[in-house]
Protein backbone atom coordinates (compact mmCIF):
# COMPACT_ATOMS: atom_id res chain seq x y z
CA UNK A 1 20.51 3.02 -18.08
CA UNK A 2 17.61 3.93 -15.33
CA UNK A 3 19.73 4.93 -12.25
CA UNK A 4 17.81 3.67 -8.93
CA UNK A 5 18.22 5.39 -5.48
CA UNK A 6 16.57 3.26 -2.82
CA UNK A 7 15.78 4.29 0.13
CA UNK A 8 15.51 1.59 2.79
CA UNK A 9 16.84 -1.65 3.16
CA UNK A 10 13.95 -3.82 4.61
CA UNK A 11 12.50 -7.17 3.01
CA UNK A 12 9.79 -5.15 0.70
CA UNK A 13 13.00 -2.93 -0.58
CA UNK A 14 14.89 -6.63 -1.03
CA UNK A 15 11.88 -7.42 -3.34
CA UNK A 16 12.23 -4.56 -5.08
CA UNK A 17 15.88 -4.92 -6.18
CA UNK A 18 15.13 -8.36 -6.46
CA UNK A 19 12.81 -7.01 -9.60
CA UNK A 20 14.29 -4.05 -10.57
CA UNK A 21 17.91 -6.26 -11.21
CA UNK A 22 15.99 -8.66 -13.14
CA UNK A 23 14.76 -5.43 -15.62
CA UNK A 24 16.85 -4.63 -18.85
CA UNK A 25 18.68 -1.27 -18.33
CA UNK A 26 17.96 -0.68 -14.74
CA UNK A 27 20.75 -0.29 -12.21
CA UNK A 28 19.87 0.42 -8.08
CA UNK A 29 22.83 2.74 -7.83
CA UNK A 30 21.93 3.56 -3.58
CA UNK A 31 20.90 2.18 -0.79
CA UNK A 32 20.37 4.41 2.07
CA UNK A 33 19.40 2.96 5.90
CA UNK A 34 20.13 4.24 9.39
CA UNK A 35 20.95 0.98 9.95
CA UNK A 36 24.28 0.75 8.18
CA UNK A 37 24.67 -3.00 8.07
CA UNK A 38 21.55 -3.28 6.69
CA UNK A 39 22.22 -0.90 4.04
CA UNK A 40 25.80 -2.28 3.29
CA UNK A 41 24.03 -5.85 3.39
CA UNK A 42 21.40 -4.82 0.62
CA UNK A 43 23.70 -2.32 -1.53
CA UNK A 44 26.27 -5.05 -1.32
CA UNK A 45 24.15 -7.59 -2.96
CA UNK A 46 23.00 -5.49 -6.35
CA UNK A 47 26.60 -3.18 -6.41
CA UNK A 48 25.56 -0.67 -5.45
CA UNK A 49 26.79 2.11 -2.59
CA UNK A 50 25.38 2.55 0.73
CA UNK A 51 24.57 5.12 3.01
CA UNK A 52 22.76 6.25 6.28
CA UNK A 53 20.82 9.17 5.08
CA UNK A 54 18.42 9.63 1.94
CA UNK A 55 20.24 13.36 1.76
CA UNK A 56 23.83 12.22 1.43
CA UNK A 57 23.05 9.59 -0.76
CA UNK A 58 21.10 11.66 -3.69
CA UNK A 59 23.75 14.20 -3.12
CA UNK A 60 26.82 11.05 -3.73
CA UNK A 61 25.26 9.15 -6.40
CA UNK A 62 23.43 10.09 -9.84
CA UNK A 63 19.90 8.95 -9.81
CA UNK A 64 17.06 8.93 -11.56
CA UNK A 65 14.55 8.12 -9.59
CA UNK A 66 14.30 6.93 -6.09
CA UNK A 67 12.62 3.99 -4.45
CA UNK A 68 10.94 5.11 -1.06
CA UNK A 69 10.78 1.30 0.93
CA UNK A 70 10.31 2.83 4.58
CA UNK A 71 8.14 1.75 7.76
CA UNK A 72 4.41 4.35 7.98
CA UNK A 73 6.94 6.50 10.82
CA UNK A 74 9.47 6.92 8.54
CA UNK A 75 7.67 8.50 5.64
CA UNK A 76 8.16 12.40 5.28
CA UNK A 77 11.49 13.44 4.81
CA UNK A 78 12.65 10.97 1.94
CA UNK A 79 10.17 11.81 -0.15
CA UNK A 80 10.76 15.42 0.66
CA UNK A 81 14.76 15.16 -0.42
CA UNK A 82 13.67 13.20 -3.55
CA UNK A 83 11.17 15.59 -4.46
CA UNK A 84 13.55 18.96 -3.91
CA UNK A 85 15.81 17.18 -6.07
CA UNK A 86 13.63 16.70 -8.85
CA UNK A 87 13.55 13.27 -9.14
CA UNK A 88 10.58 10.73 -9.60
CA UNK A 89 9.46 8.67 -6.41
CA UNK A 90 7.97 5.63 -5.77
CA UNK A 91 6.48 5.39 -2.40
CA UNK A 92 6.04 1.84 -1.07
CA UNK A 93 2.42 1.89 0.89
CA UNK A 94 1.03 3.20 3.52
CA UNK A 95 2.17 6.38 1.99
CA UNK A 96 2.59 8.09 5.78
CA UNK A 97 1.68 7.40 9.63
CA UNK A 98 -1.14 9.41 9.47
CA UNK A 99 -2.99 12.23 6.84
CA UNK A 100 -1.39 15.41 7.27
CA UNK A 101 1.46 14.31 6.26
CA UNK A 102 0.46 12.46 3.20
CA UNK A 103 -1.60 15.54 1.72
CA UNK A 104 1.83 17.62 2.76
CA UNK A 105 3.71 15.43 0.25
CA UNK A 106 0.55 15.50 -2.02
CA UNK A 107 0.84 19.38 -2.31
CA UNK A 108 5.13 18.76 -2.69
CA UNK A 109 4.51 16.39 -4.92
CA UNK A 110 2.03 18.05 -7.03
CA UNK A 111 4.83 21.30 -7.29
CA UNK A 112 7.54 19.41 -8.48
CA UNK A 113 5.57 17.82 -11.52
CA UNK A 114 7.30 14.57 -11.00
CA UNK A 115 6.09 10.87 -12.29
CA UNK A 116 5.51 9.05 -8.86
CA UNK A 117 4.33 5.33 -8.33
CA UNK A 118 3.36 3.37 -5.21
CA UNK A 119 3.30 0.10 -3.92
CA UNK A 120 -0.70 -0.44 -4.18
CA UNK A 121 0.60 -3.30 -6.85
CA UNK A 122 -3.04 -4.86 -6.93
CA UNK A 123 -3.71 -2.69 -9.43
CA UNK A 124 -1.90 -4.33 -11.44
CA UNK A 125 -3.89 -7.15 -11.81
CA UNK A 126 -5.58 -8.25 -14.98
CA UNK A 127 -8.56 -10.08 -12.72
CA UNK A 128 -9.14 -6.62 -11.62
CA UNK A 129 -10.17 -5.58 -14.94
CA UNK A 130 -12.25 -8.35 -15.36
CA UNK A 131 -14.02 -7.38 -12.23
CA UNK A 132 -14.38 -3.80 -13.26
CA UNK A 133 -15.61 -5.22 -16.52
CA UNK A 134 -18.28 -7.53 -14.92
CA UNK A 135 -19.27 -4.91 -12.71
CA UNK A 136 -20.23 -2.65 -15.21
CA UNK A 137 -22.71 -5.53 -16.11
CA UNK A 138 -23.87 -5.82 -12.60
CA UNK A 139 -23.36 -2.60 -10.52
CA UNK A 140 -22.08 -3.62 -6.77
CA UNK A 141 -24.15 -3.00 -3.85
CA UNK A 142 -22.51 -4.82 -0.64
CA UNK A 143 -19.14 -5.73 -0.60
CA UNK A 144 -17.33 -7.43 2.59
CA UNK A 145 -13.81 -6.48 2.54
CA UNK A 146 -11.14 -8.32 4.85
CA UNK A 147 -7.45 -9.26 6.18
CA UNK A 148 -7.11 -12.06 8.26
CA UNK A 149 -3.59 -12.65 9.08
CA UNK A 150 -0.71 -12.75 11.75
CA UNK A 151 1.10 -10.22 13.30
CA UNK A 152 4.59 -9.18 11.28
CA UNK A 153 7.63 -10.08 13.30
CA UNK A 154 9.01 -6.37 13.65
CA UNK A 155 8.40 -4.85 16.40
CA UNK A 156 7.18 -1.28 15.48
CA UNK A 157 4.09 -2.63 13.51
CA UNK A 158 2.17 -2.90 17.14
CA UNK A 159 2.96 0.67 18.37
CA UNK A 160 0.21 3.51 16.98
CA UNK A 161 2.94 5.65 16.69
CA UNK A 162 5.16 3.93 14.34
CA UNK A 163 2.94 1.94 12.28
CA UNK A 164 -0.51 3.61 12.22
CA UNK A 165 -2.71 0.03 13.00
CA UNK A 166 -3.19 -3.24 10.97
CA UNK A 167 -5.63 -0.64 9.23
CA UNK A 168 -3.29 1.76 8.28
CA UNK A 169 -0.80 -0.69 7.62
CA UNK A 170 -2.41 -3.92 5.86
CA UNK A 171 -5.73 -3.46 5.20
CA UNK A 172 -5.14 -0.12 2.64
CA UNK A 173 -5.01 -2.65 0.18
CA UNK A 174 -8.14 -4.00 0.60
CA UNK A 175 -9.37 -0.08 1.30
CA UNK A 176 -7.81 0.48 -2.18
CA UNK A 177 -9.92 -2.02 -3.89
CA UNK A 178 -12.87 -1.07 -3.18
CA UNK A 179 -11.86 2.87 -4.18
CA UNK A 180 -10.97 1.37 -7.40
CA UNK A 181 -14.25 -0.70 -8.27
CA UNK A 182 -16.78 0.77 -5.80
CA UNK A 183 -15.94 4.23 -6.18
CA UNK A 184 -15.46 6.94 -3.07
CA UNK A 185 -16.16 6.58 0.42
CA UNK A 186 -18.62 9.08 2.27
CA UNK A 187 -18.65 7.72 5.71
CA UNK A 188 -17.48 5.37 7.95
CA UNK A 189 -17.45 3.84 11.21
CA UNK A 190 -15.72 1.48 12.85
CA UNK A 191 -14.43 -0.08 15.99
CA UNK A 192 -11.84 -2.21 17.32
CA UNK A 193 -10.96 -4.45 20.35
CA UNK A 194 -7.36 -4.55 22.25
CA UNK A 195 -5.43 -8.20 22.98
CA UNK A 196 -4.50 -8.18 26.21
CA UNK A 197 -4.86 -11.77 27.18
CA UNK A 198 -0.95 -12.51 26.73
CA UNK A 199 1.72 -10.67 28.48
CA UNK A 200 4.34 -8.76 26.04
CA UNK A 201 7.29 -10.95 24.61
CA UNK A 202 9.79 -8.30 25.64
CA UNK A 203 9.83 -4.67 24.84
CA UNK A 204 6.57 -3.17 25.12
CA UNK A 205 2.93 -4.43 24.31
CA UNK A 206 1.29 -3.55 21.71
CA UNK A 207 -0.84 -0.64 21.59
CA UNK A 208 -3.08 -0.92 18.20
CA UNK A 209 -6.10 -2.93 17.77
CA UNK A 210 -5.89 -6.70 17.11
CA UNK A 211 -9.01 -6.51 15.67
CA UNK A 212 -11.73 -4.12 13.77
CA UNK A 213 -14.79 -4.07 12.29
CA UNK A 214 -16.62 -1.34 10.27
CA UNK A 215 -19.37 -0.31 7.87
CA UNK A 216 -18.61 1.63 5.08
CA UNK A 217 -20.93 3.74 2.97
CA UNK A 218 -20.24 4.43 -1.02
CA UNK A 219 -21.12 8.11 -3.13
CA UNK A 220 -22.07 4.66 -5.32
CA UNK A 221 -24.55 3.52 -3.09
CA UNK A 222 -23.01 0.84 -2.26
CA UNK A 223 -22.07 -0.40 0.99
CA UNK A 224 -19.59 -2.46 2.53
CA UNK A 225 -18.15 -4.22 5.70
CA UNK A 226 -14.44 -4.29 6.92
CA UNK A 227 -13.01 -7.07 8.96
CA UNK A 228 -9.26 -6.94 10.03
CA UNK A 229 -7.33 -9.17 12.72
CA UNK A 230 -3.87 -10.37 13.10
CA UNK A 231 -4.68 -12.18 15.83
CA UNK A 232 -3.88 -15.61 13.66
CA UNK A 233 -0.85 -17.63 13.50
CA UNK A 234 -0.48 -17.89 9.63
CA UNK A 235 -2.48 -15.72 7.09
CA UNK A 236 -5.83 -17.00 6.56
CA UNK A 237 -7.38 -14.62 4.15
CA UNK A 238 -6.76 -11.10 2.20
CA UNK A 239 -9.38 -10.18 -0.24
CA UNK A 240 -12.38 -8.06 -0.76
CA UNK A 241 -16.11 -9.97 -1.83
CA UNK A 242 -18.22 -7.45 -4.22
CA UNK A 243 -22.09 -8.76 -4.78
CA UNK A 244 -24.90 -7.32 -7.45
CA UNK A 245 -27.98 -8.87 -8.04
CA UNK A 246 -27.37 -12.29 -8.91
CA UNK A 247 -23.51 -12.88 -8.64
CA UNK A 248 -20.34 -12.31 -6.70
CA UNK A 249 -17.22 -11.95 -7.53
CA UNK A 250 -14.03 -13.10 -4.60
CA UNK A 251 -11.17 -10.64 -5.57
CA UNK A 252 -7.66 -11.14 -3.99
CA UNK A 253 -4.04 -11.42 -4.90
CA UNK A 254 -4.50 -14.72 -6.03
CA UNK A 255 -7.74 -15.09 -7.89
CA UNK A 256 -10.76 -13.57 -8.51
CA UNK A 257 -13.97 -16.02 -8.49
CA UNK A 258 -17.11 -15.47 -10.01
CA UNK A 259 -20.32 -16.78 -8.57
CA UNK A 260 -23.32 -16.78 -10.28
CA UNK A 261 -25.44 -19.23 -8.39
CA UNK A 262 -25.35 -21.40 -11.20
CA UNK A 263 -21.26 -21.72 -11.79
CA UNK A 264 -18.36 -20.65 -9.73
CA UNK A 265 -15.30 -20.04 -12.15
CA UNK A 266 -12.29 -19.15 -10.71
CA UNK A 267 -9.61 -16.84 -12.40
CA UNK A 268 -5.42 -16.83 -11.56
CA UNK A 269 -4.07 -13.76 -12.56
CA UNK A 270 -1.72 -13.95 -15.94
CA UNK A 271 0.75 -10.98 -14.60
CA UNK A 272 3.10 -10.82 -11.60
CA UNK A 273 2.20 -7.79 -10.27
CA UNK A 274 4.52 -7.03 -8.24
CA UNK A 275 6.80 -6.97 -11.13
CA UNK A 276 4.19 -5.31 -13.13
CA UNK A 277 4.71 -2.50 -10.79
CA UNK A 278 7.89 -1.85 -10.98
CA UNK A 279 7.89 -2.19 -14.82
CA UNK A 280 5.48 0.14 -15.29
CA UNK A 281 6.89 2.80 -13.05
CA UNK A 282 10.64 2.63 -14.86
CA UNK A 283 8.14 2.70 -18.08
CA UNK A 284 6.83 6.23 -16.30
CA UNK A 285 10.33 7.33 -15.37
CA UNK A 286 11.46 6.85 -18.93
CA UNK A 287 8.54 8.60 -20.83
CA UNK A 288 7.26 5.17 -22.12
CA UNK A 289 4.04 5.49 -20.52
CA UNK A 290 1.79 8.89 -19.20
CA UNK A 291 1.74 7.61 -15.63
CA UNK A 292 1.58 5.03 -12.97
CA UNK A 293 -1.35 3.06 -12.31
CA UNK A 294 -1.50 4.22 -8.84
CA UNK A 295 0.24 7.52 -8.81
CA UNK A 296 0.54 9.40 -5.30
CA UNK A 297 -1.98 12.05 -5.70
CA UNK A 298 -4.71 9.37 -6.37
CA UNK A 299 -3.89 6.84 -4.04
CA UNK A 300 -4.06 9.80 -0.93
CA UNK A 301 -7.81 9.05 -1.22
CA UNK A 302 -7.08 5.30 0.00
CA UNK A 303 -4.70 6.72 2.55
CA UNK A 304 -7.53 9.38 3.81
CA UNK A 305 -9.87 6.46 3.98
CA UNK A 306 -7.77 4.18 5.72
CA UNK A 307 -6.98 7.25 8.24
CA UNK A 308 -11.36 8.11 8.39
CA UNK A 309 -11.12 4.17 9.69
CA UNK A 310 -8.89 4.94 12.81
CA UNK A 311 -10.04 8.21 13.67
CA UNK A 312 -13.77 6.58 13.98
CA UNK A 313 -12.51 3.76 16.32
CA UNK A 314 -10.44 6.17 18.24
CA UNK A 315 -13.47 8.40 18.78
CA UNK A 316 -16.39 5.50 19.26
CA UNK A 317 -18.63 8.10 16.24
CA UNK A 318 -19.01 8.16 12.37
CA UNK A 319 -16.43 9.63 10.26
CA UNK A 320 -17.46 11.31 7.18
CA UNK A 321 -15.22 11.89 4.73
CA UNK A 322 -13.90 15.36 3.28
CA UNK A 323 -11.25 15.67 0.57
């Protein structure tokens, strides 16, 4: 039996138990929240115990590995009590607030030797290895990446200092994409715009941008504009568009399209990845598999270019970008 400590008690750490119960030998053993109804609520549903600290609950409860489902603010000292522990993380995305702290548990994660996963589950999708395939056929050079979407209900996702931007926050999955099939960013540089046509329902107004644009350039040669807005009611669009000479290819969550002028054929992806994920990672845990598809210290680079993104809009000037 795989032993699960989670750490959070959200609606992405509901999906995960929601997967990780329907995997053979796999038990979430914790739930830990400083909200303790929301921990008892989750823990209560999948049997297992809850607390209101990360600390007290590796220190309670036997785990294996631990489950790291916690708002960008948040991010930091979970991973730091899994990691002196010993134990295997995976870190549901972005992986911190902002960059220092992210290569901090880069270097902590690289001395404890640990499998880690995170929650870039895109990866997982087997239309993204068709696209890698066809684009070793045609070699990319412009892509237009985007998210188009609404503004989540809670209310620290529109305050810089608990949620990082739409950016930070959304977007990184789009950023990830084009990592994975365009290769590394150089430079970037971007700006955004402020909503402040409608007065604050309660509490305070948000303080990140409701939309930004930028221009990307590739060690590929390839280069690429960013859109991002959650200025919408409902989510119209999350997806990143990749052109070579003669065809283009519309990658998302839901399909990737190929366009070649002649024929547009659209593919649906086979896998759930967001099971996929989580398979994969218990797979990891259990020696079944070398790694994760998106382990921690390779998925910093999407964090460092998601963070290159909001440093240029904060500044109004190009960012390059060092590793």
């Amino acid at each position: 039996m795989t032993r699960i400590a989670l750490v959070g008690a959200g609606a992405v750490a509901q999906r995960h138990v929601d997967v990780l119960r329907g995997l053979h030998g796999v038990e979430v053993v914790s739930v830990a929240d400083p909200a303790q109804a929301a921990a008892s609520s989750l823990a209560s549903s999948c049997g297992a115990r809850a607390f209101t600290s990360a600390e007290e609950s590796l220190d309670a409860v036997p785990a294996d590995a631990v489950y790291i489902c916690v708002p960008p603010f948040a991010h930091g000292p979970p991973e730091v009590a899994a990691l002196d522990r010993g134990l295997p993380i995976f870190v549901e995305k972005p992986l911190a607030l902002d960059l220092p702290t992210a290569v901090a548990l880069a270097d902590r994660v690289a001395a404890a030797d640990v499998v880690t996963g995170t929650g870039y589950h895109w990866r997982c999708l087997d239309t993204l290895d068709r696209a890698r395939d066809l684009l070793c056929e045609t070699p990319p050079l412009l892509a237009m990446g985007y998210w188009l979407d609404k503004r989540p209900p809670v209310g620290w996702w529109g305050r810089r200092d608990r949620s990082g931007g739409q950016v930070v926050e959304q977007l990184t999955h789009v950023l990830d994409l084009a990592r994975v099939l365009l290769g590394e960013a150089e430079a970037v540089y971007a700006v955004g715009v402020l909503d402040d046509t409608e007065p604050p329902q309660g509490g305070e107004a948000d303080d990140i941008e409701a939309a930004t644009a930028a221009t990307v350039q590739f060690a590929s040669g390839a280069v690429a504009t960013l859109a991002a807005t959650s200025l919408l009611s409902a989510k119209r669009a999350a997806g990143l568009d990749i052109i070579g000479r003669g065809r283009t290819l519309e990658l998302s969550e839901l399909a990737l399209i190929v366009d070649d002028g002649a024929t547009r054929v659209e593919h649906t992806p086979s896998v759930d990845a967001k099971t996929l994920v989580d398979a994969e990672f218990i797979a990891a845990v259990r020696g079944e598999r070398e790694s994760t598809r998106a382990p921690y210290a390779e998925v910093l680079g999407t964090h460092r270019l998601a963070c290159a993104l909001t440093e240029s809009v904060a500044t109004g000037r190009p960012t390059r970008i060092v590793s």
